[in-house]
C-alpha atoms as a PDB file:
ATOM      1  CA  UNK A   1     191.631 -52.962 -21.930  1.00  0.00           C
ATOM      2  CA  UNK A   2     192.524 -50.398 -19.451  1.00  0.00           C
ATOM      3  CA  UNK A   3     188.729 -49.673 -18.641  1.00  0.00           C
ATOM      4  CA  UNK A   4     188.517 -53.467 -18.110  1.00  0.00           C
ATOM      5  CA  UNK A   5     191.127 -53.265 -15.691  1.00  0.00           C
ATOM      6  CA  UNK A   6     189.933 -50.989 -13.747  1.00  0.00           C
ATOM      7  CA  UNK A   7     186.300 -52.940 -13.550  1.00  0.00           C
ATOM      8  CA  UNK A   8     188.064 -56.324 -12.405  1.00  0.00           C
ATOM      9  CA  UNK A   9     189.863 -54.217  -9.482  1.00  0.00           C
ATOM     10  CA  UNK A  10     186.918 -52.867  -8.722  1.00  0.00           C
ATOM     11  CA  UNK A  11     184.651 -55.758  -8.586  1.00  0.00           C
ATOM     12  CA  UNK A  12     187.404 -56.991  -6.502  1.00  0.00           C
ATOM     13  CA  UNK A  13     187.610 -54.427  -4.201  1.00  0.00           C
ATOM     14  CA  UNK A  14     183.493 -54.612  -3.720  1.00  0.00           C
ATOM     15  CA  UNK A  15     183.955 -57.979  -3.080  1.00  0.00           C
ATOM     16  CA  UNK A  16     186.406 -57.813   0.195  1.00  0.00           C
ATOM     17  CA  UNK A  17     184.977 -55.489   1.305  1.00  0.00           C
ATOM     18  CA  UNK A  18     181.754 -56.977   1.498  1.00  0.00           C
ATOM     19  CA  UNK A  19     183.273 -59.628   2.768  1.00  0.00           C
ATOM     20  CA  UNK A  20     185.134 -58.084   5.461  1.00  0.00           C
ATOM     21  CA  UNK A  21     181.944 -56.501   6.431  1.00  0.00           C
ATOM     22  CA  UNK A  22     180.100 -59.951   6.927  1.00  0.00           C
ATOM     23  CA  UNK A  23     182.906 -61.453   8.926  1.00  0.00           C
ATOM     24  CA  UNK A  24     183.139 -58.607  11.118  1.00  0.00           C
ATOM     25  CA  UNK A  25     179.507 -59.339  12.302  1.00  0.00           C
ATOM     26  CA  UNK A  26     178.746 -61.899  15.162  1.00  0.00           C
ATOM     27  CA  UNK A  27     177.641 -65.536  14.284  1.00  0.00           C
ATOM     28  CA  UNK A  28     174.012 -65.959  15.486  1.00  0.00           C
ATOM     29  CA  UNK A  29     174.012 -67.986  18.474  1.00  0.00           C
ATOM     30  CA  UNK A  30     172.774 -71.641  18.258  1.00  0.00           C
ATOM     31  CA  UNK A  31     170.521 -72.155  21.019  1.00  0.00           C
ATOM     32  CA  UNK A  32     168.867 -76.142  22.439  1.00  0.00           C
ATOM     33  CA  UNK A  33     166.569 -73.728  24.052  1.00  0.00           C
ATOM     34  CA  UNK A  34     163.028 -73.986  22.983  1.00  0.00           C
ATOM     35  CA  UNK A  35     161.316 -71.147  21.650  1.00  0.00           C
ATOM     36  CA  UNK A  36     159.918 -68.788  24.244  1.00  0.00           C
ATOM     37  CA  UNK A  37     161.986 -69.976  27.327  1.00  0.00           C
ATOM     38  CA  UNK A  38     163.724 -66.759  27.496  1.00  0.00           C
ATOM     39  CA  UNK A  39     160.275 -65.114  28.305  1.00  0.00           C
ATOM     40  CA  UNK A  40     159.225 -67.925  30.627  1.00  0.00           C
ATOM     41  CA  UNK A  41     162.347 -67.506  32.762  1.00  0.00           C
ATOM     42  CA  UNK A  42     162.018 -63.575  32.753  1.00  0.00           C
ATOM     43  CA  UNK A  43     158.261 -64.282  34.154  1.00  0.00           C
ATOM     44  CA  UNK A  44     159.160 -66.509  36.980  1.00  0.00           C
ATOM     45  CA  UNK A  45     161.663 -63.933  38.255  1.00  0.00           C
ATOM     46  CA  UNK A  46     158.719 -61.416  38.394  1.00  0.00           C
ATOM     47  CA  UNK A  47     156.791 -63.977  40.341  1.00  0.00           C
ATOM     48  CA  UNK A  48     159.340 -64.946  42.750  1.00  0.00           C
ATOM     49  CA  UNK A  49     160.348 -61.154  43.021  1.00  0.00           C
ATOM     50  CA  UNK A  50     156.768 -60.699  44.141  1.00  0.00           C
ATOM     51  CA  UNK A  51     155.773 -63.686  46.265  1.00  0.00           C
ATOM     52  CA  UNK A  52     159.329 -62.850  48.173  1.00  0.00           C
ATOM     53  CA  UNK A  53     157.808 -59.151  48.509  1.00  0.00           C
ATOM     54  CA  UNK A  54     154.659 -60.435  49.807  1.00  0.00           C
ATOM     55  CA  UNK A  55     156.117 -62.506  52.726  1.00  0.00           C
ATOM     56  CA  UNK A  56     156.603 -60.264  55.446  1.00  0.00           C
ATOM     57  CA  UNK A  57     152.850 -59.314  55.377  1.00  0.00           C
ATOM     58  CA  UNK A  58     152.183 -62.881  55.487  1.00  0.00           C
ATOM     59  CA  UNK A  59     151.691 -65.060  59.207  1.00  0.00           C
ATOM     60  CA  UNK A  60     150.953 -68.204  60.908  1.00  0.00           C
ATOM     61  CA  UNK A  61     148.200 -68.387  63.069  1.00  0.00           C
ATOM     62  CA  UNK A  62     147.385 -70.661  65.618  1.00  0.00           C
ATOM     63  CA  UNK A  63     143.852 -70.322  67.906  1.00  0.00           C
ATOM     64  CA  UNK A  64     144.664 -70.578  71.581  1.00  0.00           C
ATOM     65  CA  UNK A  65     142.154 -71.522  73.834  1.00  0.00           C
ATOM     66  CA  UNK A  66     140.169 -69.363  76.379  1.00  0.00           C
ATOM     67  CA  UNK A  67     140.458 -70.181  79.886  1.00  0.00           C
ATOM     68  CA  UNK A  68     138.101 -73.836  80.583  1.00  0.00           C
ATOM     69  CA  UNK A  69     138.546 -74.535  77.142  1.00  0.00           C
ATOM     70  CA  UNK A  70     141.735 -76.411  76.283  1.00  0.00           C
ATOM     71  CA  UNK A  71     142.587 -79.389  77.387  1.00  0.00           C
ATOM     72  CA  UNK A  72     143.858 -78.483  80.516  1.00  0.00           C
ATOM     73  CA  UNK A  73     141.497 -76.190  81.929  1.00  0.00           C
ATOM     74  CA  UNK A  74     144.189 -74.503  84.659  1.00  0.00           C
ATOM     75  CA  UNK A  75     146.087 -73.614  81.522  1.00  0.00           C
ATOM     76  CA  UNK A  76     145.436 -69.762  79.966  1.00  0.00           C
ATOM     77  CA  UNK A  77     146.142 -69.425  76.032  1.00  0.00           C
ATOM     78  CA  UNK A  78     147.262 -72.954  75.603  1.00  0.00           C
ATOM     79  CA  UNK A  79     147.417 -73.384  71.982  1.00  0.00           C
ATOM     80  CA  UNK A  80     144.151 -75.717  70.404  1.00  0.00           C
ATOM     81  CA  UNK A  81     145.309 -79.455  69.532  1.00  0.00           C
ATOM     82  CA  UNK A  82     144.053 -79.210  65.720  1.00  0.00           C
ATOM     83  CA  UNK A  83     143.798 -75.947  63.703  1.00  0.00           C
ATOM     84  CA  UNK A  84     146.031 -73.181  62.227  1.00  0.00           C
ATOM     85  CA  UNK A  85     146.801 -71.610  59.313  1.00  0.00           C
ATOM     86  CA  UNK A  86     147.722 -68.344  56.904  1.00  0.00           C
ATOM     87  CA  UNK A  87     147.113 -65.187  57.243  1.00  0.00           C
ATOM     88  CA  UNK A  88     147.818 -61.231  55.406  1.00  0.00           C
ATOM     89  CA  UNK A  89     148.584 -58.080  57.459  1.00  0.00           C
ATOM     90  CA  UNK A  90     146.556 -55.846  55.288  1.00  0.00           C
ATOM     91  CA  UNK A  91     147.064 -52.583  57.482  1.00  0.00           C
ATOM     92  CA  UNK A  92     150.338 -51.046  58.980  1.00  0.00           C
ATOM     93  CA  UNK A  93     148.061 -50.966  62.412  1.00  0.00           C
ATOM     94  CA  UNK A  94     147.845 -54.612  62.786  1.00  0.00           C
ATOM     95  CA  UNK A  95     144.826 -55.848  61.294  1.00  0.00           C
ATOM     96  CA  UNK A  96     144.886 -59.658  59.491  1.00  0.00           C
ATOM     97  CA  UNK A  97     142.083 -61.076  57.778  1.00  0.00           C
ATOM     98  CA  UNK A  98     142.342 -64.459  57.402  1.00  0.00           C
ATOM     99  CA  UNK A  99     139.301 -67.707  57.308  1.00  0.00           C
ATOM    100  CA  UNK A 100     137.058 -67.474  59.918  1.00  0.00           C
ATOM    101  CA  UNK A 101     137.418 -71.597  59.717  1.00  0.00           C
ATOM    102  CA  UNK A 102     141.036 -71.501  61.073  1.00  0.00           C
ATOM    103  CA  UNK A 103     139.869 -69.172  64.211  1.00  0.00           C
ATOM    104  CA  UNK A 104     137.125 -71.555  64.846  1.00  0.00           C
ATOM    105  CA  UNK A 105     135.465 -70.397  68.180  1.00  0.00           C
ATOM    106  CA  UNK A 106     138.613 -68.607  69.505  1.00  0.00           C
ATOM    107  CA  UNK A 107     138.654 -65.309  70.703  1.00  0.00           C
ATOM    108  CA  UNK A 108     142.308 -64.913  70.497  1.00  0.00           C
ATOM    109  CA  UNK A 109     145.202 -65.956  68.026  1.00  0.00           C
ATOM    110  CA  UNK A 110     148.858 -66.869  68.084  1.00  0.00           C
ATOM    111  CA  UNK A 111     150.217 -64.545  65.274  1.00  0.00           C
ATOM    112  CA  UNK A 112     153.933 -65.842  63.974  1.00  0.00           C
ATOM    113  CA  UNK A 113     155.557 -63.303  61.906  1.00  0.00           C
ATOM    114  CA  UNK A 114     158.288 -63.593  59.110  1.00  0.00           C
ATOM    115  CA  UNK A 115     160.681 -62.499  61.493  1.00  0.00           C
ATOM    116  CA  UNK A 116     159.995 -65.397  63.503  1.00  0.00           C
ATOM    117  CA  UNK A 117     158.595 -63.101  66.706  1.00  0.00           C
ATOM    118  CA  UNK A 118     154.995 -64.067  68.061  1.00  0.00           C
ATOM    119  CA  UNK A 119     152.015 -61.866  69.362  1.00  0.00           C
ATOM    120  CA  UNK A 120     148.891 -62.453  70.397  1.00  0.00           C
ATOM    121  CA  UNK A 121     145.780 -61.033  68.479  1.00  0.00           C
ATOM    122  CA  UNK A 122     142.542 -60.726  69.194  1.00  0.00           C
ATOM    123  CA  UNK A 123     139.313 -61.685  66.986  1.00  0.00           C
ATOM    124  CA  UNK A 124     137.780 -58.399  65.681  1.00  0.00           C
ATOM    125  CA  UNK A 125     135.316 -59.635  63.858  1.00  0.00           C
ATOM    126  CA  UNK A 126     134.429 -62.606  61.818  1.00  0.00           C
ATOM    127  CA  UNK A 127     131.543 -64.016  58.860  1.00  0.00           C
ATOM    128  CA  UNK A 128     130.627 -67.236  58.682  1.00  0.00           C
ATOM    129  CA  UNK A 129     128.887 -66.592  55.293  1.00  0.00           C
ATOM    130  CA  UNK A 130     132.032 -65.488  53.352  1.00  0.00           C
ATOM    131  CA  UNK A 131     134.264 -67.382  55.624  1.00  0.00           C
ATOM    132  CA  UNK A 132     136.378 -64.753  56.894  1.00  0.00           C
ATOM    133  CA  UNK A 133     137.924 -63.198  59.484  1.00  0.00           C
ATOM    134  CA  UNK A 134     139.320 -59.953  60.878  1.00  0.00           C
ATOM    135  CA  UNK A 135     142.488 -59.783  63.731  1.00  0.00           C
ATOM    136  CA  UNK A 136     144.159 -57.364  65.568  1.00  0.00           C
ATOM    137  CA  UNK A 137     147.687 -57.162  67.174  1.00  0.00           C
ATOM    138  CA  UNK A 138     149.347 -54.443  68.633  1.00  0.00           C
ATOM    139  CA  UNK A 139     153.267 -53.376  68.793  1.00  0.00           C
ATOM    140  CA  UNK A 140     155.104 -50.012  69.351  1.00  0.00           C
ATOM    141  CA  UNK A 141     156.226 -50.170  65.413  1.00  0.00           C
ATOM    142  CA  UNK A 142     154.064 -50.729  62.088  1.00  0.00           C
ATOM    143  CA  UNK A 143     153.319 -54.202  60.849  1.00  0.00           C
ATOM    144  CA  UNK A 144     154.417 -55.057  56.963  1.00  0.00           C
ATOM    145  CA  UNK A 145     151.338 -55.309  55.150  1.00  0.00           C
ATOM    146  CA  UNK A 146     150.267 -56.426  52.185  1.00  0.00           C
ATOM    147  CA  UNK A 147     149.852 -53.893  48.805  1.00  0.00           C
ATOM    148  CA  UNK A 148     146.340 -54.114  47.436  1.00  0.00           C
ATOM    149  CA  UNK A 149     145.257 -54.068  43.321  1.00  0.00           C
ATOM    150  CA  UNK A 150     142.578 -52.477  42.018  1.00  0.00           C
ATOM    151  CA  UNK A 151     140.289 -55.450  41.963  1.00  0.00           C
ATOM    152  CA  UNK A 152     137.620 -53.615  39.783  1.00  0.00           C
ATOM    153  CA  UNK A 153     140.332 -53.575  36.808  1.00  0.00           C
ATOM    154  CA  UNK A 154     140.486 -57.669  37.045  1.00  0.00           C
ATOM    155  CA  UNK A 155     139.909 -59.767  34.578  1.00  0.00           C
ATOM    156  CA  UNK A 156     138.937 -63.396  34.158  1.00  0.00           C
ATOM    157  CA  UNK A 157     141.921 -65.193  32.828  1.00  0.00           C
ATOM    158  CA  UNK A 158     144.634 -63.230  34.389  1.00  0.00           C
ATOM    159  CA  UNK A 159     147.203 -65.086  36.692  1.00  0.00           C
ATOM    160  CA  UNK A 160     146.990 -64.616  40.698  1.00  0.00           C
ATOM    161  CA  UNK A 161     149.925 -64.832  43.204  1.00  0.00           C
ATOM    162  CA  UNK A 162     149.084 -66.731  46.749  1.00  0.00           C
ATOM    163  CA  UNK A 163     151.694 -67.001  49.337  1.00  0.00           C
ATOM    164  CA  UNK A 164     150.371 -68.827  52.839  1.00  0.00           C
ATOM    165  CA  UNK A 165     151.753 -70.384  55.642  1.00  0.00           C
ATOM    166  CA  UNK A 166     149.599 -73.329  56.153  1.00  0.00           C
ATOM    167  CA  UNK A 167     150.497 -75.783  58.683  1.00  0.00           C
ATOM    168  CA  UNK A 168     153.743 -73.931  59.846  1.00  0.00           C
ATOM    169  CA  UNK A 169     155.643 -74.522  56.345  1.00  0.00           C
ATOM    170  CA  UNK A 170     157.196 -70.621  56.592  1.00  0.00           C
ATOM    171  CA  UNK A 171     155.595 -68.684  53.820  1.00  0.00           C
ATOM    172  CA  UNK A 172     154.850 -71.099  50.466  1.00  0.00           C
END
């Protein structure tokens, strides 16, 4: 009887404390959320992180007009009526590329910058054939440009980041 005693109290004590050990553990959360939103969330705060990142190396253009050719011919650098767009500062020196179809025929380029200060570029070089172009502006201090992948270690299906400034709307 004694030995079945000491079983019961036993069994007893197994059992609180078991219990106490399960209680002291958190609930699992119940979460509306659908599955895998946690990981979508933590994705678009990479993206954002780097598209904000990006836009100081990113500028308006706008092609002015070489003296005789705007519409006002007494004018110098007035701005063209149609035309501008994006551009990337891809070196600390000043150099954009950007499409040889927003320069058009201009020789020279209203560059607005992040900061919201303007200088004016000139056309280095440009290729119809690929559609692009190559800029130059010069300041006293380096430009923010643009940090550069290793394009040889792309491949097809990854996701791509572009930030513009098309028709003035500041860096989307």
């Amino acid at each position: 009887m004694r030995l079945l005693q000491i079983l019961i109290t036993m069994s007893l004590l197994a059992c609180v404390d078991i219990y106490l050990a399960l209680a002291a553990e958190p609930a699992p959360t119940q979460s509306n959320d659908p599955p895998g939103l946690r990981l979508l969330e933590e994705i678009q705060t990479v993206i954002t992180d780097l598209a904000e990142s990006a836009k100081p190396s990113v500028v308006n253009l706008i092609p002015l007009a070489s003296p005789g050719r705007g519409r006002d011919s007494s004018q110098d650098r007035s701005p063209y009526v149609s035309g501008s767009g994006s551009g990337v500062i891809i070196d600390p020196d000043g150099y954009i590329v950007t499409n040889n179809h927003v320069i058009g025929d201009a020789m020279e380029m209203e560059v607005r910058f992040s900061d919201k200060s303007k200088l004016i570029a000139q056309v280095v070089g440009k290729d119809l054939d690929t559609d692009l172009a190559v800029l130059k502006v010069t300041a006293a201090h380096p430009f923010p440009s643009a940090k550069f992948g290793d394009s040889s270690a792309v491949r097809v299906g990854q996701w791509v980041l572009a930030v513009g400034s098309p028709f003035g709307l500041d860096r989307t």
